[in-house]
Protein backbone atom coordinates (compact mmCIF):
# COMPACT_ATOMS: atom_id res chain seq x y z
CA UNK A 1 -0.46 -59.62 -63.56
CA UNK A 2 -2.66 -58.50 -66.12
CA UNK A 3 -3.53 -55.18 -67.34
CA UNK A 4 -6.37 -55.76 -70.25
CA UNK A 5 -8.38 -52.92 -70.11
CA UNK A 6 -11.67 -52.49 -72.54
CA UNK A 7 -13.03 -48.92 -72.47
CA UNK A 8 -16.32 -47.82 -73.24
CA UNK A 9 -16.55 -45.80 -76.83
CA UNK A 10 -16.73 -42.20 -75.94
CA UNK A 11 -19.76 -40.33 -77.72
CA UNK A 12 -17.61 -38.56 -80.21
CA UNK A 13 -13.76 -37.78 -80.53
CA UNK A 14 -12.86 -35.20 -77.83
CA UNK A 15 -10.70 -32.25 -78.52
CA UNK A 16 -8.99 -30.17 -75.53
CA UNK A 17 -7.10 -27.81 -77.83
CA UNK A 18 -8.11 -25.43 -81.16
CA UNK A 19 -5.40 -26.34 -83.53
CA UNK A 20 -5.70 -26.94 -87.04
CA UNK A 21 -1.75 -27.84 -86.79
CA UNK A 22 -3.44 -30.62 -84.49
CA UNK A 23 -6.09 -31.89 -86.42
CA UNK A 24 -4.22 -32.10 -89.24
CA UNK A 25 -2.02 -34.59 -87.81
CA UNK A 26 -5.06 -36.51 -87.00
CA UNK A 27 -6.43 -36.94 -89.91
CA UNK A 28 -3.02 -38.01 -91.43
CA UNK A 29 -2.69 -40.77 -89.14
CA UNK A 30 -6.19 -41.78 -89.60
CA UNK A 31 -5.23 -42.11 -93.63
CA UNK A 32 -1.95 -43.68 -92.81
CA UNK A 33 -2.75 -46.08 -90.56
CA UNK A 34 -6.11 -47.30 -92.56
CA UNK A 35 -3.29 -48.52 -95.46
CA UNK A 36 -3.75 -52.42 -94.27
CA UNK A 37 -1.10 -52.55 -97.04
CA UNK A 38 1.44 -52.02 -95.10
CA UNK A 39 2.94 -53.09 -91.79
CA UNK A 40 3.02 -50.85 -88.82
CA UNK A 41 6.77 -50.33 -88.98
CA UNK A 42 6.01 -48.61 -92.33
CA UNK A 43 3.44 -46.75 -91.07
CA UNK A 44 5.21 -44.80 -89.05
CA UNK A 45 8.18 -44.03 -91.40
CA UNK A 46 5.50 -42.56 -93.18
CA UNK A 47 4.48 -40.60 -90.41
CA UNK A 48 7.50 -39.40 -89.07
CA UNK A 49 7.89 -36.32 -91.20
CA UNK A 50 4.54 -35.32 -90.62
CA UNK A 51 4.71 -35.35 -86.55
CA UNK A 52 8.60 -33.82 -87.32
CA UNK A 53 6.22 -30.60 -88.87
CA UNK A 54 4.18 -30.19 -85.69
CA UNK A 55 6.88 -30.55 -83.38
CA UNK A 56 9.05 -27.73 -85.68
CA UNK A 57 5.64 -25.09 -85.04
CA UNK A 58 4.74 -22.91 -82.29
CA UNK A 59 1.97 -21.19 -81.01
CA UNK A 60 -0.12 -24.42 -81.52
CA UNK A 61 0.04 -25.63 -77.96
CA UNK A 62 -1.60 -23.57 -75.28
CA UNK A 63 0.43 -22.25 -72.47
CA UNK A 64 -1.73 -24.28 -70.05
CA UNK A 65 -1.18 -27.39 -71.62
CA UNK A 66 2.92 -27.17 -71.41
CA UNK A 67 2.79 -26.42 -67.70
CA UNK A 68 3.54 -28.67 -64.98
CA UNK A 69 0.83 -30.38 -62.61
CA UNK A 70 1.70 -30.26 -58.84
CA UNK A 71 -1.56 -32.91 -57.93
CA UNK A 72 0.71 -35.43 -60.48
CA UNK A 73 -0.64 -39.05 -60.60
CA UNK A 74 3.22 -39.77 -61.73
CA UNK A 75 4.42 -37.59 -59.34
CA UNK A 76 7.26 -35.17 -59.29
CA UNK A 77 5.01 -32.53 -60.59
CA UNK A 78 4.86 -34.31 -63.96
CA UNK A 79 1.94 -33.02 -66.12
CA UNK A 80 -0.13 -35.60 -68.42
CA UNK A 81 -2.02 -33.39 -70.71
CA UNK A 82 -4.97 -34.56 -73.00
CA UNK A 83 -5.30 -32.88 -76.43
CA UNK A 84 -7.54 -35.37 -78.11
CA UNK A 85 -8.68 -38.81 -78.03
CA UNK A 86 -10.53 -40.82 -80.07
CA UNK A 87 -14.12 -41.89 -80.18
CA UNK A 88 -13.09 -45.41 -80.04
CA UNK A 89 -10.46 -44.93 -77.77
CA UNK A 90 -7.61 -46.11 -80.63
CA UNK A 91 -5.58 -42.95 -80.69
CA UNK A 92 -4.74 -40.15 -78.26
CA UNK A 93 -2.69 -37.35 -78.33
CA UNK A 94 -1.07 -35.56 -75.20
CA UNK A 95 1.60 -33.55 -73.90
CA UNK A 96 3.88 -34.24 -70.92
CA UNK A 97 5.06 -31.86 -68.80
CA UNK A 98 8.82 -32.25 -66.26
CA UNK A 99 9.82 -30.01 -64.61
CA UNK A 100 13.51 -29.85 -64.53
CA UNK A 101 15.58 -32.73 -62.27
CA UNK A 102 12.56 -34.94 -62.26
CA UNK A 103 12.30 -38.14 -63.79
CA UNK A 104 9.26 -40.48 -64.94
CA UNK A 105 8.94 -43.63 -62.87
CA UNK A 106 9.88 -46.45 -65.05
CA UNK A 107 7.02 -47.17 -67.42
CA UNK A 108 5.49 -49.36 -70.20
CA UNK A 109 2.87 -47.81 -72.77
CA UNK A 110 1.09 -50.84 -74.45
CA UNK A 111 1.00 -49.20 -77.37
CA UNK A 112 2.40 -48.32 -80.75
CA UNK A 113 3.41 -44.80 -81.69
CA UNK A 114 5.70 -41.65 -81.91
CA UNK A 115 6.97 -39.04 -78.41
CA UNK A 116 8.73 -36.37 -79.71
CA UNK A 117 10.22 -33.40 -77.47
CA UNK A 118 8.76 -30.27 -77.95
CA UNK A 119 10.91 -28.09 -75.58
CA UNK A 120 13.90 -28.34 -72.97
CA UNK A 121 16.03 -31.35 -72.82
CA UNK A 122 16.03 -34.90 -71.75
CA UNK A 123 17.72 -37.97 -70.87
CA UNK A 124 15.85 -40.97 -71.98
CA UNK A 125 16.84 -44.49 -70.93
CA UNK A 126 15.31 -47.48 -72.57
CA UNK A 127 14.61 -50.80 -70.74
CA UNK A 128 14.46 -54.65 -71.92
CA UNK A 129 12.08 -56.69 -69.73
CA UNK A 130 14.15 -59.96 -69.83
CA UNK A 131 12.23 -62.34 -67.23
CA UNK A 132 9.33 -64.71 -68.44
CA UNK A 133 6.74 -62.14 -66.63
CA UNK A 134 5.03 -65.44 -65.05
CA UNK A 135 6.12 -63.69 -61.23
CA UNK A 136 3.59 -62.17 -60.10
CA UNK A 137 4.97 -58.58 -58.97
CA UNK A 138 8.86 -59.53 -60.67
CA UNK A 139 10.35 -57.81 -63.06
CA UNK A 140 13.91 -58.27 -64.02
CA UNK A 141 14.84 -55.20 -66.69
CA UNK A 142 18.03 -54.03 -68.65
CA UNK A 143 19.40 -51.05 -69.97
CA UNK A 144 19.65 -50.83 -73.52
CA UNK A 145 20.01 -47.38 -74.23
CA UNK A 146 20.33 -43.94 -72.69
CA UNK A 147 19.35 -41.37 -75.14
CA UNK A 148 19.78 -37.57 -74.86
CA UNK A 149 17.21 -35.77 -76.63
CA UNK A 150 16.98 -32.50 -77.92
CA UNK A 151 14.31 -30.24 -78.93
CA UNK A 152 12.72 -31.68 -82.48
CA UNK A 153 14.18 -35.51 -81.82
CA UNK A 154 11.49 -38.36 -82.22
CA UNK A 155 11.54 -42.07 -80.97
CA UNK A 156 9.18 -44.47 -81.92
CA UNK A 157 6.91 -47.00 -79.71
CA UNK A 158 6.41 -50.97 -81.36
CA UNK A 159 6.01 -53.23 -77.96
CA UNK A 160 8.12 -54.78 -77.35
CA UNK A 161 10.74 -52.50 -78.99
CA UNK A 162 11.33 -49.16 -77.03
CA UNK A 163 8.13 -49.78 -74.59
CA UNK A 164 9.74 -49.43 -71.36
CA UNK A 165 11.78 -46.34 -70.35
CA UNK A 166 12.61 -43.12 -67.74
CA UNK A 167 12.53 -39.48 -68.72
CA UNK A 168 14.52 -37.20 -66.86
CA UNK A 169 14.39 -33.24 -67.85
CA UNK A 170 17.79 -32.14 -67.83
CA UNK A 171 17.42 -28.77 -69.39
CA UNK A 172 17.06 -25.72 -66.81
CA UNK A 173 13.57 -25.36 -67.59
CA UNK A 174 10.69 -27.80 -67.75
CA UNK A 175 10.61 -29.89 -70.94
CA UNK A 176 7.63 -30.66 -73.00
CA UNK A 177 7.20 -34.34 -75.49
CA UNK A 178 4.38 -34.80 -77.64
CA UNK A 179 2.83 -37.89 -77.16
CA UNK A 180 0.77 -39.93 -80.21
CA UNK A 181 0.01 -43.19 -78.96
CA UNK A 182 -2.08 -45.94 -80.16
CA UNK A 183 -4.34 -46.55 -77.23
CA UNK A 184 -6.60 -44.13 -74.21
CA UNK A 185 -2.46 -44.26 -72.67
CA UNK A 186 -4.06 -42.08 -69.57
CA UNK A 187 -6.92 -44.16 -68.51
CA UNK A 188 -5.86 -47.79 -69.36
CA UNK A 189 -3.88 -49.93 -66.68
CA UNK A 190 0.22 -50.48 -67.37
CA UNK A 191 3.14 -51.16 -65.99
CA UNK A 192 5.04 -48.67 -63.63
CA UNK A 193 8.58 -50.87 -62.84
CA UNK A 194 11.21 -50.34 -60.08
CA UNK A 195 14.33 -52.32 -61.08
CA UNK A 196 15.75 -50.99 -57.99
CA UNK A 197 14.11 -53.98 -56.63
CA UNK A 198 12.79 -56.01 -59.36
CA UNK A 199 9.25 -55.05 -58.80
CA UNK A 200 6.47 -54.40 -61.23
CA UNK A 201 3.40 -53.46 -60.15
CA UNK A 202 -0.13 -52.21 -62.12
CA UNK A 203 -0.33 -47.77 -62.48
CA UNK A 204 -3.27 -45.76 -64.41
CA UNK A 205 -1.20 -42.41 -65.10
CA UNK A 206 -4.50 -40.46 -65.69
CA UNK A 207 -4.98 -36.98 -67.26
CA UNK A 208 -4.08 -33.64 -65.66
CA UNK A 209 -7.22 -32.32 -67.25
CA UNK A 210 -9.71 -34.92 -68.42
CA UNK A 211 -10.78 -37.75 -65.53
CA UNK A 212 -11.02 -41.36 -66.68
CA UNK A 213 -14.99 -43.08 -65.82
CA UNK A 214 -13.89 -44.46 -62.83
CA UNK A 215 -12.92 -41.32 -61.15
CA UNK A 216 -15.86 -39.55 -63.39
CA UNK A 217 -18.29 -41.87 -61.37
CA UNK A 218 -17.05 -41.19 -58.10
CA UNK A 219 -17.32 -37.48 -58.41
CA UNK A 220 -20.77 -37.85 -59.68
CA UNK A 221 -21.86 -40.27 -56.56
CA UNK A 222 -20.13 -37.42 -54.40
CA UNK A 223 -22.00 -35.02 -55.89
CA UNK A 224 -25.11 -36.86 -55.18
C-alpha cells in the first residue's frame, strides 16, 4: 500500500482565522524549523513552550471552528478544522472537534509535529505498527500507551514515534486539540487501521471547511 501524495503549491499561504495569537506561532515555527543546526527532536523542544502559550489563550479560536461537523469524513461527528496552511503545503494548522463518547478511528499522520488539547478531556491511546507492512491490507498494531489528557497537555508527532493513535473525548462536553503538523494532514492519503481485525486500509480525512482539488474539481465539473 502506498500513500505518497505530491500536492500542487497553493498560490499563497491560506488563512481561515484572524489571529495574531495564530500567526505568531507561524512565524516561530518558520524560524525554528529553518535552524538546519539542529535535529528535529530539538526543534520541537524549542517549540513546545511557544504552542504551550497559544493553547493557555482564549478568544483566539472562533466559535465556529471548535464546533463539531455532523457531514464528518472521520465520522462520529468529528470536526477537522483548517486554520492555515502553507503555500507549499509543509505546515498546517487545524483544530479537531469530538464530541463527547466518540472516538477517532485509528490513524497515522505522516508527519512531524505537536496536538495539544485545547478544551474538554481525552483518552489517547498510542499504537506500535509491529508487522513488516509488506501485506497488502495487514496491519498487526500494539498498545503502547493510553494517555489521559487534560486541557493544556501536549504530545509530540516524530514517525515512527507516537504516529498511530485513537482519541476518545471523555469530558461531558466536546473537546477541542490543536493540531500543527508538518504536512497538508487533511488532503494527503494515510493510514486509517482497525486492529480489531488487522486491517489497514488508505483514508483522506479532509477539511470540514476547506475542500482538497480533487473534490474542488468535481464541484466545478458539476457546476458546469
Amino acid at each position: 500500500m502506498t500513500n505518497d501524495t505530491i500536492l500542487e503549491p497553493l498560490p499563497e499561504d491560506q488563512w481561515f482565522i484572524d489571529s495574531q495569537e495564530l500567526r505568531s506561532l507561524v512565524a516561530r515555527v518558520r524560524e525554528i524549523t529553518a535552524n538546519t543546526k539542529i535535529n528535529r527532536i530539538q526543534q520541537l523542544a524549542k517549540l513546545e513552550p511557544y504552542f504551550q502559550e497559544l493553547l493557555a489563550q482564549e478568544q483566539w479560536l472562533p466559535e465556529k471552528f471548535a464546533k463539531v461537523n455532523p457531514e464528518s469524513k472521520m465520522g462520529g461527528g468529528i470536526g477537522q478544522w483548517l486554520l492555515y496552511r502553507a503555500k507549499d503545503r509543509s505546515l498546517s494548522v487545524f483544530s479537531l472537534v469530538i464530541p463527547p463518547g466518540s472516538t477517532t478511528p485509528v490513524h497515522d499522520h505522516l508527519a512531524w509535529g505537536l496536538i495539544g488539547l485545547y478544551k474538554g478531556n481525552q483518552e489517547e491511546t498510542v499504537y506500535r505498527r509491529v508487522d513488516s507492512g509488506n501485506a497488502e491490507g495487514h496491519a498487526q498494531l500494539q498498545i503502547t500507551e493510553v494517555r489521559r489528557l487534560q486541557r493544556g497537555d501536549i504530545y509530540r508527532l516524530l514517525p515512527p514515534d507516537g504516529d498511530i493513535h485513537a482519541v476518545k473525548t471523555t469530558s461531558e462536553s466536546e473537546s477541542v486539540s490543536i493540531h500543527l503538523l508538518g504536512n497538508d494532514t487533511g488532503c494527503i492519503w494515510r493510514h486509517q487501521f482497525i486492529p480489531e481485525s488487522h486491517s489497514v486500509k488508505s483514508f483522506r480525512s479532509g477539511y470540514s471547511n476547506a475542500p482538497c482539488k480533487e473534490e474542488e474539481e468535481k464541484a466545478h465539473a458539476q457546476v458546469l
